[in-house]
N, C-alpha and C. Protein backbone atom coordinates (compact mmCIF):
# COMPACT_ATOMS: atom_id res chain seq x y z
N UNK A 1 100.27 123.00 123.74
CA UNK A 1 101.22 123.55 122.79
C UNK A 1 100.50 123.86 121.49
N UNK A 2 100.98 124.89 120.87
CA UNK A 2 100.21 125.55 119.61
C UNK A 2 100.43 124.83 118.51
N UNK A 3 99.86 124.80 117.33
CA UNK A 3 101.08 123.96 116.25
C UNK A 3 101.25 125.26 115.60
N UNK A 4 100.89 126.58 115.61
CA UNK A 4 101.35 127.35 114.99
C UNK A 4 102.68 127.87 115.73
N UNK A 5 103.28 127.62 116.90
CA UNK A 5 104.45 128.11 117.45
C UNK A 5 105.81 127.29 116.60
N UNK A 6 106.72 128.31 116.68
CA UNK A 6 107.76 127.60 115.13
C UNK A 6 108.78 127.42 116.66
N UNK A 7 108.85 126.21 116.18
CA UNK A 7 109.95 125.72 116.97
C UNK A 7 111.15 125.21 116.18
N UNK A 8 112.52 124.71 116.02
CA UNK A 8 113.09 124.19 115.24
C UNK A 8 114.07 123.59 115.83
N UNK A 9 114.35 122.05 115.16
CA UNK A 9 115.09 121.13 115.74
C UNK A 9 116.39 120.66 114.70
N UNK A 10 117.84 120.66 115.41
CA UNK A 10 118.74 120.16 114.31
C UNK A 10 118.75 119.05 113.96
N UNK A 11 118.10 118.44 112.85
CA UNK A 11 118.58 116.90 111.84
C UNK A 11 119.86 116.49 112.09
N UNK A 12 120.21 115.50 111.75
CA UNK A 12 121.37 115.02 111.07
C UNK A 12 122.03 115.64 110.29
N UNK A 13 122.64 115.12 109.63
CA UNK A 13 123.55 115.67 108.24
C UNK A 13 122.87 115.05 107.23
N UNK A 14 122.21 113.71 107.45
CA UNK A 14 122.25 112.89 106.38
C UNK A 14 120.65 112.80 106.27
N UNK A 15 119.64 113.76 107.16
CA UNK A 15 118.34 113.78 106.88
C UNK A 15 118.35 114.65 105.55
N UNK A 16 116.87 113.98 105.00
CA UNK A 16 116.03 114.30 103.89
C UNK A 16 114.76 114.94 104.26
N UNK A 17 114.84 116.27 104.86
CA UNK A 17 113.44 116.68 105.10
C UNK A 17 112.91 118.10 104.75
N UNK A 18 111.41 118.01 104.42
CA UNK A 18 111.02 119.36 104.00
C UNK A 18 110.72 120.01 105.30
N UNK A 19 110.73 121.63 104.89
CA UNK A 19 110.13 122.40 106.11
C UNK A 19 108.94 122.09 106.82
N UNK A 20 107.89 121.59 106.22
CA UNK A 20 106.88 120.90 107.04
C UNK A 20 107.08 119.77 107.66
N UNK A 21 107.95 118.80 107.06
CA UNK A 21 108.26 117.84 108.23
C UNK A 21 109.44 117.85 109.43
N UNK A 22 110.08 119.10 109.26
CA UNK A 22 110.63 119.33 110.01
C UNK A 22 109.98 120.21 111.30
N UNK A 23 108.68 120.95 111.00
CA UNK A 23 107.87 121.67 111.58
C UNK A 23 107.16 120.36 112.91
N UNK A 24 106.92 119.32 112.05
CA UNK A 24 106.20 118.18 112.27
C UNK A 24 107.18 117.08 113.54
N UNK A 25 107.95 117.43 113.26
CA UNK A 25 108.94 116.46 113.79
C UNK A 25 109.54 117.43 115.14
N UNK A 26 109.72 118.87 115.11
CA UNK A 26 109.35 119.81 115.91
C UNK A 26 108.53 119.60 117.17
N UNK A 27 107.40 119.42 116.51
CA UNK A 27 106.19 119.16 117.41
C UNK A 27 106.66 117.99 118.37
N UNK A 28 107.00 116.92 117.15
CA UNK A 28 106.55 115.50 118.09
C UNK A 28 107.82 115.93 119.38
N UNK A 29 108.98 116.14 119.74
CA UNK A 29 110.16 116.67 119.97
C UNK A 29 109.79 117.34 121.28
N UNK A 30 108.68 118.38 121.30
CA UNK A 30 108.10 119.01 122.30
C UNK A 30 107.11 117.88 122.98
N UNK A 31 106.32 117.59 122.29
CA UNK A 31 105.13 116.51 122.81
C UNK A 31 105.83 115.93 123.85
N UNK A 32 106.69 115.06 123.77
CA UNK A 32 107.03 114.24 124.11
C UNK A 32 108.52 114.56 125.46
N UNK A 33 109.09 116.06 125.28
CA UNK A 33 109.27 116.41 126.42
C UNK A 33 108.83 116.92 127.30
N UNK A 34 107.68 117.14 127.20
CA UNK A 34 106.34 118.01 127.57
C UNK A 34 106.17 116.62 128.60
N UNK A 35 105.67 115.31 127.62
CA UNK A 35 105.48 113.92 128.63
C UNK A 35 106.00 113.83 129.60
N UNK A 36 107.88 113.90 129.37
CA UNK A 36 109.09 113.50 129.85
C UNK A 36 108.60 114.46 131.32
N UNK A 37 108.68 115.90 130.97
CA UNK A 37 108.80 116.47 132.10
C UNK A 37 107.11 116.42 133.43
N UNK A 38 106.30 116.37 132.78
CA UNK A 38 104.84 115.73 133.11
C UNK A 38 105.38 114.80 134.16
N UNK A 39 105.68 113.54 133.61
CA UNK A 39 106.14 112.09 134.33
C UNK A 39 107.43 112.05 135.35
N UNK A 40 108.02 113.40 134.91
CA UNK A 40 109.33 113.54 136.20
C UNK A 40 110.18 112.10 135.39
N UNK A 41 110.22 111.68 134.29
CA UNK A 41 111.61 110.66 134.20
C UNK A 41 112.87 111.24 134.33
N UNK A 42 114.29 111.06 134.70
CA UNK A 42 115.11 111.15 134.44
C UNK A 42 115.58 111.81 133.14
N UNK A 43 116.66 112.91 133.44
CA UNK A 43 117.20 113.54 131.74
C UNK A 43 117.85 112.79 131.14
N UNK A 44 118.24 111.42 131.53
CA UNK A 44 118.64 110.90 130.50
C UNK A 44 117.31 110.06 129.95
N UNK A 45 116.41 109.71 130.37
CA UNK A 45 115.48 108.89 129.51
C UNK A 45 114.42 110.17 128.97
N UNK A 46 114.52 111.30 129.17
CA UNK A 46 113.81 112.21 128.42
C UNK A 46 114.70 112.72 127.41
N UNK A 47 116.17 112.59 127.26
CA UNK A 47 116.72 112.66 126.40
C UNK A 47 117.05 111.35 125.44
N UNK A 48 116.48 110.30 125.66
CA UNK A 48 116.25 109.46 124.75
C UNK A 48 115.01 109.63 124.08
N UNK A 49 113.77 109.84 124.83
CA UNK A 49 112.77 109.76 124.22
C UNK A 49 112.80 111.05 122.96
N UNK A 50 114.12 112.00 123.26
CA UNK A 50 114.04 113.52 121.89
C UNK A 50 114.51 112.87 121.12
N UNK A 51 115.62 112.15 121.56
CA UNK A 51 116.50 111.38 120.28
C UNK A 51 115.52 110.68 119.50
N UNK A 52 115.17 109.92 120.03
CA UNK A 52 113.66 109.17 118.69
C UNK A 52 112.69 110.37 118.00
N UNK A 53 112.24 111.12 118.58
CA UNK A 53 111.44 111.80 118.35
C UNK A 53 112.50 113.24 117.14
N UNK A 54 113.70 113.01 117.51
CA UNK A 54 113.98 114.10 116.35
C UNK A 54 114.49 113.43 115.12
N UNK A 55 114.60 112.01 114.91
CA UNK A 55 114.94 111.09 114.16
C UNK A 55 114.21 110.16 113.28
N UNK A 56 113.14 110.27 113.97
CA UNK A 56 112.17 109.68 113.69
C UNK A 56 111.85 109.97 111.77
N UNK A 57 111.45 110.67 111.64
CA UNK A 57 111.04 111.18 110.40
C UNK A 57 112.30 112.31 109.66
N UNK A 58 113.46 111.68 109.95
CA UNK A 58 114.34 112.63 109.33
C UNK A 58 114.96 112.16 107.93
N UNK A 59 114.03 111.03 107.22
CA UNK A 59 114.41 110.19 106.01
C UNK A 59 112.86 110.24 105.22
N UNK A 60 111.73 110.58 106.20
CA UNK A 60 110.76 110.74 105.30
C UNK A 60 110.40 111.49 104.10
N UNK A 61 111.04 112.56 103.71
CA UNK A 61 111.27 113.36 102.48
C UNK A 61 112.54 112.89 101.50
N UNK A 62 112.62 111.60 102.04
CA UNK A 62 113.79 110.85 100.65
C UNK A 62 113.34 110.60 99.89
N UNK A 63 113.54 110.36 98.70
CA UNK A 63 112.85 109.17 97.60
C UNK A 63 113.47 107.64 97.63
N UNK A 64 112.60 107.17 96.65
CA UNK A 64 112.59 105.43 96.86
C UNK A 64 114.21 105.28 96.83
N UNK A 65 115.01 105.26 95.79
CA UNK A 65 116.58 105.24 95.89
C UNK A 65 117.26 106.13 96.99
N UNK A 66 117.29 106.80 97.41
CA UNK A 66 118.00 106.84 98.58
C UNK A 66 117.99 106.16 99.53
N UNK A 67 116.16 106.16 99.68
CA UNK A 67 115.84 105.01 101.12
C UNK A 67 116.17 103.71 100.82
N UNK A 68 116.45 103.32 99.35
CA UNK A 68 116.83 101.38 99.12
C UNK A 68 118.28 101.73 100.06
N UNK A 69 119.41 102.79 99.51
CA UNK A 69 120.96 102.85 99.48
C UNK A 69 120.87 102.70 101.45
N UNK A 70 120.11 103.10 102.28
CA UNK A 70 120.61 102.69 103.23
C UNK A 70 119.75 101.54 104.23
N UNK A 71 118.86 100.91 103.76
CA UNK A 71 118.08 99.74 104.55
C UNK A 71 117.72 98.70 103.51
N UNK A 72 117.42 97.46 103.74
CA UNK A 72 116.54 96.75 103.04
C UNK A 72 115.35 96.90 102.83
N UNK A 73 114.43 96.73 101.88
CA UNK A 73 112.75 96.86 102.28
C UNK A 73 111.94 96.23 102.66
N UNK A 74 112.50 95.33 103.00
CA UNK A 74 111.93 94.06 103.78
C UNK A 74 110.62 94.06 103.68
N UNK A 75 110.23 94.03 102.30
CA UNK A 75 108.48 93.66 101.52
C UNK A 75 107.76 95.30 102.24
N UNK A 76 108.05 96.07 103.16
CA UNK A 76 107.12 97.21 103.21
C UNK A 76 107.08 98.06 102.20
N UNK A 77 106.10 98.68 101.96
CA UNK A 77 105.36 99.36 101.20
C UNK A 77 106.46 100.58 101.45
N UNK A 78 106.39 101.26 100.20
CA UNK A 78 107.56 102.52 100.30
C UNK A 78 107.30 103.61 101.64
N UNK A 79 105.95 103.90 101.41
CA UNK A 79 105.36 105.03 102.43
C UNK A 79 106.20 104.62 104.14
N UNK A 80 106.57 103.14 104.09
CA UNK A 80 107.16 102.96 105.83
C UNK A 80 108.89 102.86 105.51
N UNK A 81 109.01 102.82 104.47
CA UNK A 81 110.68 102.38 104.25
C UNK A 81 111.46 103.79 105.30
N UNK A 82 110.87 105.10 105.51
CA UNK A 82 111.71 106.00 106.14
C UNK A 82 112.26 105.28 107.83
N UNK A 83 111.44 105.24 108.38
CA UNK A 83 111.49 104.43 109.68
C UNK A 83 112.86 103.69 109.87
N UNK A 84 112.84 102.67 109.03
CA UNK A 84 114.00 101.45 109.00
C UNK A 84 114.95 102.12 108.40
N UNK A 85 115.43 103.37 107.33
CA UNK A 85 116.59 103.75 106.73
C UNK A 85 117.04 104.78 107.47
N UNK A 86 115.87 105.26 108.46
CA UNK A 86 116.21 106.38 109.28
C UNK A 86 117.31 105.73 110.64
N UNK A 87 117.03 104.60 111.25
CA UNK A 87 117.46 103.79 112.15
C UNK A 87 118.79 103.26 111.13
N UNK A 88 119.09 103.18 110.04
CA UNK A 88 120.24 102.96 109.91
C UNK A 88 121.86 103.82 109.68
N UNK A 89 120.77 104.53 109.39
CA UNK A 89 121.80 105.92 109.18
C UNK A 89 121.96 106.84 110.59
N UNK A 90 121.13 106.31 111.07
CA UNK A 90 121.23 107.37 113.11
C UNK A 90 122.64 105.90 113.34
N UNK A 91 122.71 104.85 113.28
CA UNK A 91 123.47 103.55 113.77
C UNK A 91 124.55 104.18 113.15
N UNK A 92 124.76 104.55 111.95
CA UNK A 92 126.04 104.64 111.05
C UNK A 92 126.55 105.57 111.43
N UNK A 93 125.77 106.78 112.17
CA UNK A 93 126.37 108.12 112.50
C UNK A 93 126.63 108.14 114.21
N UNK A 94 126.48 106.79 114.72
CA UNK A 94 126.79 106.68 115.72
C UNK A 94 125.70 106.65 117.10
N UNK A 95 124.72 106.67 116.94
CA UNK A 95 123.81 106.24 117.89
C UNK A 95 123.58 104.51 118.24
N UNK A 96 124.00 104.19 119.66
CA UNK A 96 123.93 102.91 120.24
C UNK A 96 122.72 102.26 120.42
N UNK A 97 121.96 103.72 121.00
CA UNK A 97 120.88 102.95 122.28
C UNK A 97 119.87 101.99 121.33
N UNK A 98 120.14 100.67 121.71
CA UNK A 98 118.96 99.75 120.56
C UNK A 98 117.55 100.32 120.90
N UNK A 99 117.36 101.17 121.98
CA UNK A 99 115.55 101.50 122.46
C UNK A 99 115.05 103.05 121.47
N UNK A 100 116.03 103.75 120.85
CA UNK A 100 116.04 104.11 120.39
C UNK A 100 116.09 104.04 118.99
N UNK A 101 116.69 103.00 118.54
CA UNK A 101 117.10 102.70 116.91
C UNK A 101 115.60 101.89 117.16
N UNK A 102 115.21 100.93 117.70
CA UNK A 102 114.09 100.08 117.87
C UNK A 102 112.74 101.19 117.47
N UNK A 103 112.74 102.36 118.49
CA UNK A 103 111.68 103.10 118.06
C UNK A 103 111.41 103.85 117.08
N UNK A 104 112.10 104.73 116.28
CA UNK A 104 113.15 104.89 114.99
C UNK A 104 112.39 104.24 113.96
N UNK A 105 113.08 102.68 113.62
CA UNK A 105 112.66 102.00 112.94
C UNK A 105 110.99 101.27 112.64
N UNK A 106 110.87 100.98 113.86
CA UNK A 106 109.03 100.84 114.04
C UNK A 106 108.19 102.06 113.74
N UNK A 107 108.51 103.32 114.27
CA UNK A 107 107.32 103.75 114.62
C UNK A 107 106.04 104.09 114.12
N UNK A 108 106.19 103.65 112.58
CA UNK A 108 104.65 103.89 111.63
C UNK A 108 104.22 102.56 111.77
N UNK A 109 105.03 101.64 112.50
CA UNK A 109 104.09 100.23 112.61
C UNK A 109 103.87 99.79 113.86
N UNK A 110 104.45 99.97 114.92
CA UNK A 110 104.68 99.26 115.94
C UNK A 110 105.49 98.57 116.57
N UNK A 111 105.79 98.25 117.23
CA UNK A 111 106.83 97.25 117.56
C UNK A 111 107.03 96.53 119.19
N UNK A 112 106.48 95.02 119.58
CA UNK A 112 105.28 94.77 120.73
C UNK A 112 106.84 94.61 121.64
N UNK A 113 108.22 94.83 121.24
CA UNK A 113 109.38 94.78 122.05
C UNK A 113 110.00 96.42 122.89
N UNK A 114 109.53 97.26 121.92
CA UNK A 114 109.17 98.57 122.20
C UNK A 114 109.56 98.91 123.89
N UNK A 115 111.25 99.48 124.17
CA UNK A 115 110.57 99.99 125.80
C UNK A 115 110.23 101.80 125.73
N UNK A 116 110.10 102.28 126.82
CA UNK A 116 109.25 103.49 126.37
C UNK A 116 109.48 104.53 126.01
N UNK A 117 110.96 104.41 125.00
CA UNK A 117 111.42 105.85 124.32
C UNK A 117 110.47 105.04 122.93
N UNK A 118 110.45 104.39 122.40
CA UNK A 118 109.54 103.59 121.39
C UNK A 118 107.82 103.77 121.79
N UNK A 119 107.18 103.19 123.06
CA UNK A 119 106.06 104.02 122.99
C UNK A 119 105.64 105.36 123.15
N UNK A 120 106.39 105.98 123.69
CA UNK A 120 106.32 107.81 123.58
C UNK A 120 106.49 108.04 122.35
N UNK A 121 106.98 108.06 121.32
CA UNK A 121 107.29 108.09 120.17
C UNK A 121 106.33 107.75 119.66
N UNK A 122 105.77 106.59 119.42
CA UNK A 122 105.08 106.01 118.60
C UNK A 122 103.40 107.24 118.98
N UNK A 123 103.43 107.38 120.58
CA UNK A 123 101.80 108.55 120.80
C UNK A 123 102.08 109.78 120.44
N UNK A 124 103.26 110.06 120.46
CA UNK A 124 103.51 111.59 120.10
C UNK A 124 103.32 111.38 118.71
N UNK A 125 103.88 111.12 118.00
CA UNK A 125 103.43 110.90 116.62
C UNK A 125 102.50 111.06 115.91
N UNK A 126 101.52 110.19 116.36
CA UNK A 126 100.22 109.48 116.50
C UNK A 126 99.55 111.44 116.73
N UNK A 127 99.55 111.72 118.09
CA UNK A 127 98.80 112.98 118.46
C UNK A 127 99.42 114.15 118.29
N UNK A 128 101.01 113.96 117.94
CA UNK A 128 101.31 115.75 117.86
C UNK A 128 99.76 116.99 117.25
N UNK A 129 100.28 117.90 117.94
CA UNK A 129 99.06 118.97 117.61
C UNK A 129 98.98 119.65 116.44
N UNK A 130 99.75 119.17 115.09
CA UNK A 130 99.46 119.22 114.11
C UNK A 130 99.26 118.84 113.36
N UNK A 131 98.14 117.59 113.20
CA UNK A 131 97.22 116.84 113.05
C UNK A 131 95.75 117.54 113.20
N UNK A 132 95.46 117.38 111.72
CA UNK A 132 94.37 118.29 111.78
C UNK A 132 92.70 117.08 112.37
N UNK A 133 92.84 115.60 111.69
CA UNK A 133 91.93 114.98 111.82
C UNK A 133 91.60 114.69 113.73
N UNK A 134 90.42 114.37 113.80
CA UNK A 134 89.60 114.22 115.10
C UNK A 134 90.71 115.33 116.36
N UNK A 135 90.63 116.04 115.98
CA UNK A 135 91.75 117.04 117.14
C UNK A 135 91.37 117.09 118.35
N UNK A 136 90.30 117.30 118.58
CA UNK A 136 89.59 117.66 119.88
C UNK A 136 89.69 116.18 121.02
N UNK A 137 89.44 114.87 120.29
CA UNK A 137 89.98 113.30 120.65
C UNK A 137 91.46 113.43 121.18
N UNK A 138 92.00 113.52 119.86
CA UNK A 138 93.42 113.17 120.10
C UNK A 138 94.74 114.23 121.09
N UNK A 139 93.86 115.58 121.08
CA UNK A 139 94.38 116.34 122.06
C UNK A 139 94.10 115.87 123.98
N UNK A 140 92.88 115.45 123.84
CA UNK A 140 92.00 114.83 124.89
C UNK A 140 93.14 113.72 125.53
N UNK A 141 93.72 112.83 123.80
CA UNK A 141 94.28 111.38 124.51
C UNK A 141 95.79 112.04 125.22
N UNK A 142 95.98 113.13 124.41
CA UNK A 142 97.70 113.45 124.84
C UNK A 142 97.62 114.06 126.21
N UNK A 143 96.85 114.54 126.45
CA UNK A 143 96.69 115.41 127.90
C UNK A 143 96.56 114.29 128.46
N UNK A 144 95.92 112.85 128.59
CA UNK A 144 95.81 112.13 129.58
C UNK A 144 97.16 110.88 129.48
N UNK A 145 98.55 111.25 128.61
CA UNK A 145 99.49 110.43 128.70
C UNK A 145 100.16 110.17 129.85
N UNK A 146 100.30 111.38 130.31
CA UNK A 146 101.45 111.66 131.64
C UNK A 146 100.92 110.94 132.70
N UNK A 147 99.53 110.66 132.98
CA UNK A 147 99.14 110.09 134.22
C UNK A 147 98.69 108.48 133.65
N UNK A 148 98.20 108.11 132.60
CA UNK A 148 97.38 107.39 131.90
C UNK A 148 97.83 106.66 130.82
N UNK A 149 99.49 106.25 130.71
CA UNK A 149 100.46 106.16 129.34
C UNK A 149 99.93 104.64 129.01
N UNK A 150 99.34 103.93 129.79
CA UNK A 150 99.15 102.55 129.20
C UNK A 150 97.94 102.14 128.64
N UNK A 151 96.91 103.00 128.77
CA UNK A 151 95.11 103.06 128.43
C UNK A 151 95.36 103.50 127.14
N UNK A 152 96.33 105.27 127.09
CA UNK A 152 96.34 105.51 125.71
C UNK A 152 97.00 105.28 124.85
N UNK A 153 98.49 103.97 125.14
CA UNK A 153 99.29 103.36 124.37
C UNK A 153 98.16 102.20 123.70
N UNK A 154 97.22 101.69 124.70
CA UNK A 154 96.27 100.74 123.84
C UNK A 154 95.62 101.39 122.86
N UNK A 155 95.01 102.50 123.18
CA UNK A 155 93.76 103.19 122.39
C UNK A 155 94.51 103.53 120.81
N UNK A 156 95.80 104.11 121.46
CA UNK A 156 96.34 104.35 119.86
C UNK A 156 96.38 103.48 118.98
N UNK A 157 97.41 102.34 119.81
CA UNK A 157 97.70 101.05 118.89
C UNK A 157 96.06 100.65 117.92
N UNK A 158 95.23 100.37 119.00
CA UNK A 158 94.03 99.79 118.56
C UNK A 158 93.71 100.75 116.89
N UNK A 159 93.67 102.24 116.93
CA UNK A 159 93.38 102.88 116.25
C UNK A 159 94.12 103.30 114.81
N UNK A 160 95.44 102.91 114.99
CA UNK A 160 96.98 102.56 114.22
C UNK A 160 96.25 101.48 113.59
N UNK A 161 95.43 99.88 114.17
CA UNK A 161 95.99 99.11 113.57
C UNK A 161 94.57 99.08 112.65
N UNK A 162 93.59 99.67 113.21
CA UNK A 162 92.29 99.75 112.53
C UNK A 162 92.60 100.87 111.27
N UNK A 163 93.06 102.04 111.01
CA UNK A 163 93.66 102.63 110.22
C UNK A 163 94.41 101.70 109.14
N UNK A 164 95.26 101.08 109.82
CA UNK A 164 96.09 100.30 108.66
C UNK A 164 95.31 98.83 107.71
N UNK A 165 94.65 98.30 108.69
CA UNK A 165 93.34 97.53 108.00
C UNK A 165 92.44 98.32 107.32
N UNK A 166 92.24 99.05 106.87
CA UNK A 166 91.02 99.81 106.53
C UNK A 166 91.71 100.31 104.98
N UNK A 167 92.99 100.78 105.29
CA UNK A 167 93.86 101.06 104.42
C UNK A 167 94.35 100.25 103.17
N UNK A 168 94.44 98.48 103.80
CA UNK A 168 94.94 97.70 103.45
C UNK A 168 96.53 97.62 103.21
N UNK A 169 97.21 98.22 104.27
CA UNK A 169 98.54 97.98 104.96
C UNK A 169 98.86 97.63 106.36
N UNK A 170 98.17 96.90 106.59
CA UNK A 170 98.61 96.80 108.12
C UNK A 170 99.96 95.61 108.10
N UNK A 171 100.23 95.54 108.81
CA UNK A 171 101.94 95.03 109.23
C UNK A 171 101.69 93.81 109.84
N UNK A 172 102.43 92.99 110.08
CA UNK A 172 102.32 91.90 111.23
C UNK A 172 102.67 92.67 112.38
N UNK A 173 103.88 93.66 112.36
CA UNK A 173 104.15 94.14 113.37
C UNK A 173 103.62 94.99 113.89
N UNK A 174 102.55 95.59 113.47
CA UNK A 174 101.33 96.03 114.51
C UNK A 174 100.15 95.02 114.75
N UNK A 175 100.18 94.00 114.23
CA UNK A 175 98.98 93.28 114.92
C UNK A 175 99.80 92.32 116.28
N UNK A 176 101.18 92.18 116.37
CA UNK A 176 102.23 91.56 116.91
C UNK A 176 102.34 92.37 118.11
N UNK A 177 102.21 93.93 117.71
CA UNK A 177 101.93 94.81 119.04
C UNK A 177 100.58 94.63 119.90
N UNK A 178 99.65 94.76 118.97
CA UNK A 178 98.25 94.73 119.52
C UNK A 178 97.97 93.40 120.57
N UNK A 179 98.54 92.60 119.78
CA UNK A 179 98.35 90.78 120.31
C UNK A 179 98.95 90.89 122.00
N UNK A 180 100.24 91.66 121.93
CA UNK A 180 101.25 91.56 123.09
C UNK A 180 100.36 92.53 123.88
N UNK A 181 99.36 93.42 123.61
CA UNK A 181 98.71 93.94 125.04
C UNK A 181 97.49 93.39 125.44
N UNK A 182 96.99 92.19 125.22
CA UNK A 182 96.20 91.12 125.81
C UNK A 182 94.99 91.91 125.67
């Protein structure tokens, strides 16, 4: 998939997003039915895995007061607060599935309870094709999801959590992920 192909996906009502992250969130949306249909799952679990994936980042263009008015910040650093306010406001507007609000809320950190509308999410993310850094890698890891989803759910995590150490934000709840794949 191109990242220059304009695709466009409907938000919420109550998302906060710019045209690039909606471009972005686009992507992940395709990625990840692209997986769905790759892997032959069921339309309803490929229609969970869009639901995360179009939700995901639909609070990331809020500012700090909006994102306090609908989550706690439970000590994270502002840059992750979208995740957790995004999962509360998809709950308020009526979305059940906890595998979905679960992935939602984690997915810039991890989360080692995660079932796999939460790890599709979390690699699409991670590799959508508009991502300019190591491309030629991370296009490499997405082509080998559909046959290979548990080698490159490690490789990411591993690379998520080395990113976030390096950074000096890493989470418990990505080293909590990392720990849980032995």
């Amino acid at each position: 998939m191109s990242h220059d192909a304009v695709v466009t996906v409907d938000l919420p009502p109550w998302a906060i997003a710019s045209d690039a992250r909606r471009a972005h969130i686009a992507r992940v949306v395709a990625l990840v039915g692209a997986w769905a249909e790759a892997r032959g799952v069921s339309g309803a679990e490929a229609a969970r895995w869009s639901e995360a994936a179009r939700l995901h980042d639909a609070l990331r263009d809020a500012a700090a007061d909006a994102l306090a008015r609908w989550t706690p910040r439970e000590g994270w650093p502002l840059g992750l607060w979208h995740g957790p306010a995004a999962a509360v406001a998809a709950e308020r507007d009526g979305c059940a599935d906890r595998g979905v609000l679960d992935a939602v809320r984690y997915h810039s950190v991890g989360w080692k309870d995660w079932d796999e509308a939460g790890r599709m999410l979390f690699l699409a993310d991670y590799l959508e094709p508009g991502r300019s850094r190591e491309r030629a890698q991370l296009d490499a890891l997405a082509a080998r999801v559909p046959n290979d989803s548990d080698a490159v759910f490690r490789e990411v995590v591993e690379r998520r959590l080395r990113q976030a150490e390096r950074s000096g934000v890493a989470r418990p709840e990505t080293l909590a992920l990392w720990q849980s794949l032995g």
